[in-house]
N, C-alpha and C. Protein backbone atom coordinates (compact mmCIF):
# COMPACT_ATOMS: atom_id res chain seq x y z
N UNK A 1 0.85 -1.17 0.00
CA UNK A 1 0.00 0.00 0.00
C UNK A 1 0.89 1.23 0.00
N UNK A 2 0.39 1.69 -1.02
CA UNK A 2 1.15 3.32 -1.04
C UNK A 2 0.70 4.50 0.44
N UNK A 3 1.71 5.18 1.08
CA UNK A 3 0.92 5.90 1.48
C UNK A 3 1.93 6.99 1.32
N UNK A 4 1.02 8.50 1.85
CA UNK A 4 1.91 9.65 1.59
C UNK A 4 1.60 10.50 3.03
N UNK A 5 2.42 10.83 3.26
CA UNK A 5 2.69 12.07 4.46
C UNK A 5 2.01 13.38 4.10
N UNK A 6 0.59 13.79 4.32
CA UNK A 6 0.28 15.05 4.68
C UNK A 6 0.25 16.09 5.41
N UNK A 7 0.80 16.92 4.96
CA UNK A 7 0.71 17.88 6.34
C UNK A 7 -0.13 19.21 5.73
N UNK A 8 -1.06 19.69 7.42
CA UNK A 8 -1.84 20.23 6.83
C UNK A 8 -1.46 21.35 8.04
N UNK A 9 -0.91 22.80 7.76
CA UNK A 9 -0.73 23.87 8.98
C UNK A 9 0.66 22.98 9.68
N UNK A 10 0.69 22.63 10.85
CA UNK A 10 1.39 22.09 11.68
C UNK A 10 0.99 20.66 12.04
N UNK A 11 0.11 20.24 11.13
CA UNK A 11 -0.55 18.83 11.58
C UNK A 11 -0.24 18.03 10.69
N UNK A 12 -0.19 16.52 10.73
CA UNK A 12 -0.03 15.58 9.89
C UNK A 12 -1.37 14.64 9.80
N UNK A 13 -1.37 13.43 8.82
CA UNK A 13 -2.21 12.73 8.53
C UNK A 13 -1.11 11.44 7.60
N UNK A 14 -1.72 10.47 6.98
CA UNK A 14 -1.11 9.35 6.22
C UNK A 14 -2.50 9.39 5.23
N UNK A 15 -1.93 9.40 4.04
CA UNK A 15 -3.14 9.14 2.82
C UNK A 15 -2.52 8.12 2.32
N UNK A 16 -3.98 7.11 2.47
CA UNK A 16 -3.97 6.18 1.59
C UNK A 16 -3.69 5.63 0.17
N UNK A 17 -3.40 5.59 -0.82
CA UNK A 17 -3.85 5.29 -2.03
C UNK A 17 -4.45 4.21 -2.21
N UNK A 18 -4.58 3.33 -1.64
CA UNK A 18 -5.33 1.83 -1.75
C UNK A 18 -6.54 2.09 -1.35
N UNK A 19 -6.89 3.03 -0.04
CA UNK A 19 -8.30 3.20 0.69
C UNK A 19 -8.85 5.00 0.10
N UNK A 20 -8.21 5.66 -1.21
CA UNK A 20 -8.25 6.36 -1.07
C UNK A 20 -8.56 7.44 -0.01
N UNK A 21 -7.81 7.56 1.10
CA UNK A 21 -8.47 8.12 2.35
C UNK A 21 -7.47 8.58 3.47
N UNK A 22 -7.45 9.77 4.00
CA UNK A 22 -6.79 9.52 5.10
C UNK A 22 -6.87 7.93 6.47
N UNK A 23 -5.47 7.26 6.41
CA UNK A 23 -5.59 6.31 8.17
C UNK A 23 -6.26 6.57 9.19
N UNK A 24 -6.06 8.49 9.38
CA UNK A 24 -6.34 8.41 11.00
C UNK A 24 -7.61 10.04 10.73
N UNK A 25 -8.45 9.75 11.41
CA UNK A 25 -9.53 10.73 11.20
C UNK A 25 -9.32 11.67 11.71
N UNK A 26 -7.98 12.39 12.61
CA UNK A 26 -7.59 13.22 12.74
C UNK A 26 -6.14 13.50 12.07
N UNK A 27 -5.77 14.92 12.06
CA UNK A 27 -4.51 14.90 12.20
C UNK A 27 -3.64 15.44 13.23
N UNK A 28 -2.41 15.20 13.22
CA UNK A 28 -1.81 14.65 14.51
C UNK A 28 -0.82 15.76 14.19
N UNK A 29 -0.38 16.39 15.35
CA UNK A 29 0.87 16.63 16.01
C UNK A 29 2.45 16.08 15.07
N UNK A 30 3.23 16.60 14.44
CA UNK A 30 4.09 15.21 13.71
C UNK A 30 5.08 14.68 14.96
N UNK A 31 5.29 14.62 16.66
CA UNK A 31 5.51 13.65 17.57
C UNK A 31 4.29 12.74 17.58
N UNK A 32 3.41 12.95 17.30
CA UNK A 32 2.04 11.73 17.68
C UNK A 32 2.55 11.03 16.44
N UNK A 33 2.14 11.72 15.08
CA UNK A 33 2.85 10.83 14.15
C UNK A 33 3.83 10.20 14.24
N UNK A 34 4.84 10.59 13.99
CA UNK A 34 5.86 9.59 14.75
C UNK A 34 6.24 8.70 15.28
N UNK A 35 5.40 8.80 16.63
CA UNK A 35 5.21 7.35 17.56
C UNK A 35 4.37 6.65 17.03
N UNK A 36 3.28 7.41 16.50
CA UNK A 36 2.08 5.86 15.75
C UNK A 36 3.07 5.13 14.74
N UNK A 37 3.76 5.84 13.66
CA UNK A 37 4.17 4.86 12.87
C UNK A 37 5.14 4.18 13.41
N UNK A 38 6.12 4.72 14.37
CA UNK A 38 7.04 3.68 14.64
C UNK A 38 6.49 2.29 15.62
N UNK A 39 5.59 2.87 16.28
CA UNK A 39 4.47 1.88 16.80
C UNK A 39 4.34 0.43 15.86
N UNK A 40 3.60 1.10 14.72
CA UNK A 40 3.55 -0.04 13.69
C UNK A 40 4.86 -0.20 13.51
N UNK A 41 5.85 -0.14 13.24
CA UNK A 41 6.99 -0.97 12.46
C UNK A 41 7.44 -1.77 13.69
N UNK A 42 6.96 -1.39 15.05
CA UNK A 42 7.17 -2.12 16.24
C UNK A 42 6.81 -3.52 16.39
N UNK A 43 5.52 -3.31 15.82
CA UNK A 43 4.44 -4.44 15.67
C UNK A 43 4.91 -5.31 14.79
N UNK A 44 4.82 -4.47 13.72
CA UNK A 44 5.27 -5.36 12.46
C UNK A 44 6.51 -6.25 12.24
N UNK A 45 7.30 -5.86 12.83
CA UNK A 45 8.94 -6.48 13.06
C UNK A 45 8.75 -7.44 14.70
N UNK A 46 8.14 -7.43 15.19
CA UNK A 46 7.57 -8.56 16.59
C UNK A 46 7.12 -9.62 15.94
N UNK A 47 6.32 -9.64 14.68
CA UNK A 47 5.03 -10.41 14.79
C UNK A 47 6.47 -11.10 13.24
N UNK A 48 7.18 -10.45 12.28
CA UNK A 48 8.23 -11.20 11.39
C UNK A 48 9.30 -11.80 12.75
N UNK A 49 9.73 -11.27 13.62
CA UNK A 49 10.84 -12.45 14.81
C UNK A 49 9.92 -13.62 15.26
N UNK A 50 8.63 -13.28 15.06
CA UNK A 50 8.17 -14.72 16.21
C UNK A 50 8.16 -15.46 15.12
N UNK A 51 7.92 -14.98 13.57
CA UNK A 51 8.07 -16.40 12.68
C UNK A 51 9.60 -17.26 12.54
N UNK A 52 10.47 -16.14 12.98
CA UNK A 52 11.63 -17.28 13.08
C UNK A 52 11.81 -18.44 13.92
N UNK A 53 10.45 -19.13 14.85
CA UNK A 53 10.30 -20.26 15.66
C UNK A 53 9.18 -21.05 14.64
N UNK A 54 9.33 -20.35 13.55
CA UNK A 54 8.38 -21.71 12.84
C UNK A 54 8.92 -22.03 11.71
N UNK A 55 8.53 -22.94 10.77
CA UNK A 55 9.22 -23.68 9.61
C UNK A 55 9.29 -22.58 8.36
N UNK A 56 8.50 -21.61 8.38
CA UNK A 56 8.41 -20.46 7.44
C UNK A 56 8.94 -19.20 7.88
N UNK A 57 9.93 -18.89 8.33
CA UNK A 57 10.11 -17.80 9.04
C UNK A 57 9.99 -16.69 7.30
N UNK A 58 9.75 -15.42 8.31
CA UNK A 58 9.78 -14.22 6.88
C UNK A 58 10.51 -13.58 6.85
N UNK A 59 12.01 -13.50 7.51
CA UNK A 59 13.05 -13.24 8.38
C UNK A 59 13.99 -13.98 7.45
N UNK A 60 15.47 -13.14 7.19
CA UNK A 60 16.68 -14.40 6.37
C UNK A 60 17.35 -14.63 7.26
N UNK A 61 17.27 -16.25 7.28
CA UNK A 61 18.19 -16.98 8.33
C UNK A 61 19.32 -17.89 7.25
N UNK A 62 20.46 -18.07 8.38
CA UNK A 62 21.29 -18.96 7.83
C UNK A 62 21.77 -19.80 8.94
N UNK A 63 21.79 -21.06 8.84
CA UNK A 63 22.45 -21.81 9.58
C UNK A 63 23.90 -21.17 10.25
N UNK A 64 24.27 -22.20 11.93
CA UNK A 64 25.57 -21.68 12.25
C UNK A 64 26.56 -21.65 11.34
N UNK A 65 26.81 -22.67 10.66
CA UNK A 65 27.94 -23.57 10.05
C UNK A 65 28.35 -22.77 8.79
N UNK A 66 27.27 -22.54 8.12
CA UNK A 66 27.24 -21.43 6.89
C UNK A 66 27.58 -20.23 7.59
N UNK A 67 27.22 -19.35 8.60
CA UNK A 67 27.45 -17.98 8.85
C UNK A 67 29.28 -17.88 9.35
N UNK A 68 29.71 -19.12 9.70
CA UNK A 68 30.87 -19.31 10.03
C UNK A 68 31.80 -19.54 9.29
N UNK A 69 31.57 -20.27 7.94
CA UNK A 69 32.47 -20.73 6.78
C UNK A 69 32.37 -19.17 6.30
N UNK A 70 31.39 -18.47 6.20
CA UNK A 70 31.37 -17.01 5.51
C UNK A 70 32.48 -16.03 6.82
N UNK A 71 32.36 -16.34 7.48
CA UNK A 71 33.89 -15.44 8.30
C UNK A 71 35.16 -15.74 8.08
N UNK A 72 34.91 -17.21 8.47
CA UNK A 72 36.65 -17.53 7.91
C UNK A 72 37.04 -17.20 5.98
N UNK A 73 35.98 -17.53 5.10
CA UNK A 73 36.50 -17.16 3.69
C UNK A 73 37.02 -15.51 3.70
N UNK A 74 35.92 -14.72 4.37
CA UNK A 74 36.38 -13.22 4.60
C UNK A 74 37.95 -13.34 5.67
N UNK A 75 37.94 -13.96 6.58
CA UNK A 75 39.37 -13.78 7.01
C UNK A 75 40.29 -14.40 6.38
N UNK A 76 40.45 -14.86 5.38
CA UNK A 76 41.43 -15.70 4.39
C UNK A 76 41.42 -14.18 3.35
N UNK A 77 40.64 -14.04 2.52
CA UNK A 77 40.71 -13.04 1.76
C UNK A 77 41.21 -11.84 2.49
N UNK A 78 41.14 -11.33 3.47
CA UNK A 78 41.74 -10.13 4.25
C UNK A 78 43.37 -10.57 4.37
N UNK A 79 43.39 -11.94 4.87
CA UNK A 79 45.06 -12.17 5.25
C UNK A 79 45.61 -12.06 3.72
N UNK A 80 44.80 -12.65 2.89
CA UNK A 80 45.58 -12.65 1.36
C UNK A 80 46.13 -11.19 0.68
N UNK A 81 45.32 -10.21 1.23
CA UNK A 81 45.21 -9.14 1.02
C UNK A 81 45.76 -8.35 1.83
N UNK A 82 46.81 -8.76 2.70
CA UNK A 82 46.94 -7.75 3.94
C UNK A 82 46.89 -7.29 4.52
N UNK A 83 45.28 -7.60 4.62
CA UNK A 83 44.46 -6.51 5.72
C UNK A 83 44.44 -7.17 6.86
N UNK A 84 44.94 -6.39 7.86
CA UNK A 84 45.38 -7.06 9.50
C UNK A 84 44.02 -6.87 10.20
């Protein structure tokens, strides 16, 4: 969903393009804004970690073994390269 940041005087709002419509039937303060949206990305990023305890997580995972062969190839290429 598209949305866009209105501001109207000193006030804000979120317009829809999907609901053609303002989200919130007022507009807000842009600290109220603020906290509402980061609110949601609060939510939203809680509810993608708890899928990493199930067989579908929506989250990129990599096994230990893989995240570890990827350090040592980077510390081989650094020593090859001189980088201390």
């Amino acid at each position: 969903m598209a949305r866009f940041y209105v501001r109207k005087g000193e006030k804000w709002n979120v317009f829809s393009s999907i609901a053609d419509d303002f989200l919130f039937s007022d507009f807000m303060p842009f600290d109220e804004l603020q906290a509402v949206i980061i609110g949601e990305m609060v939510v939203d990023k809680m509810k993608d970690l708890k899928t990493l305890l199930t067989d579908k997580p929506a989250l990129n995972t990599m096994p230990y073994e893989e995240a570890v062969e990827h350090i040592q190839i980077r510390k081989e290429h650094e020593k090859e390269a001189g980088i201390p």
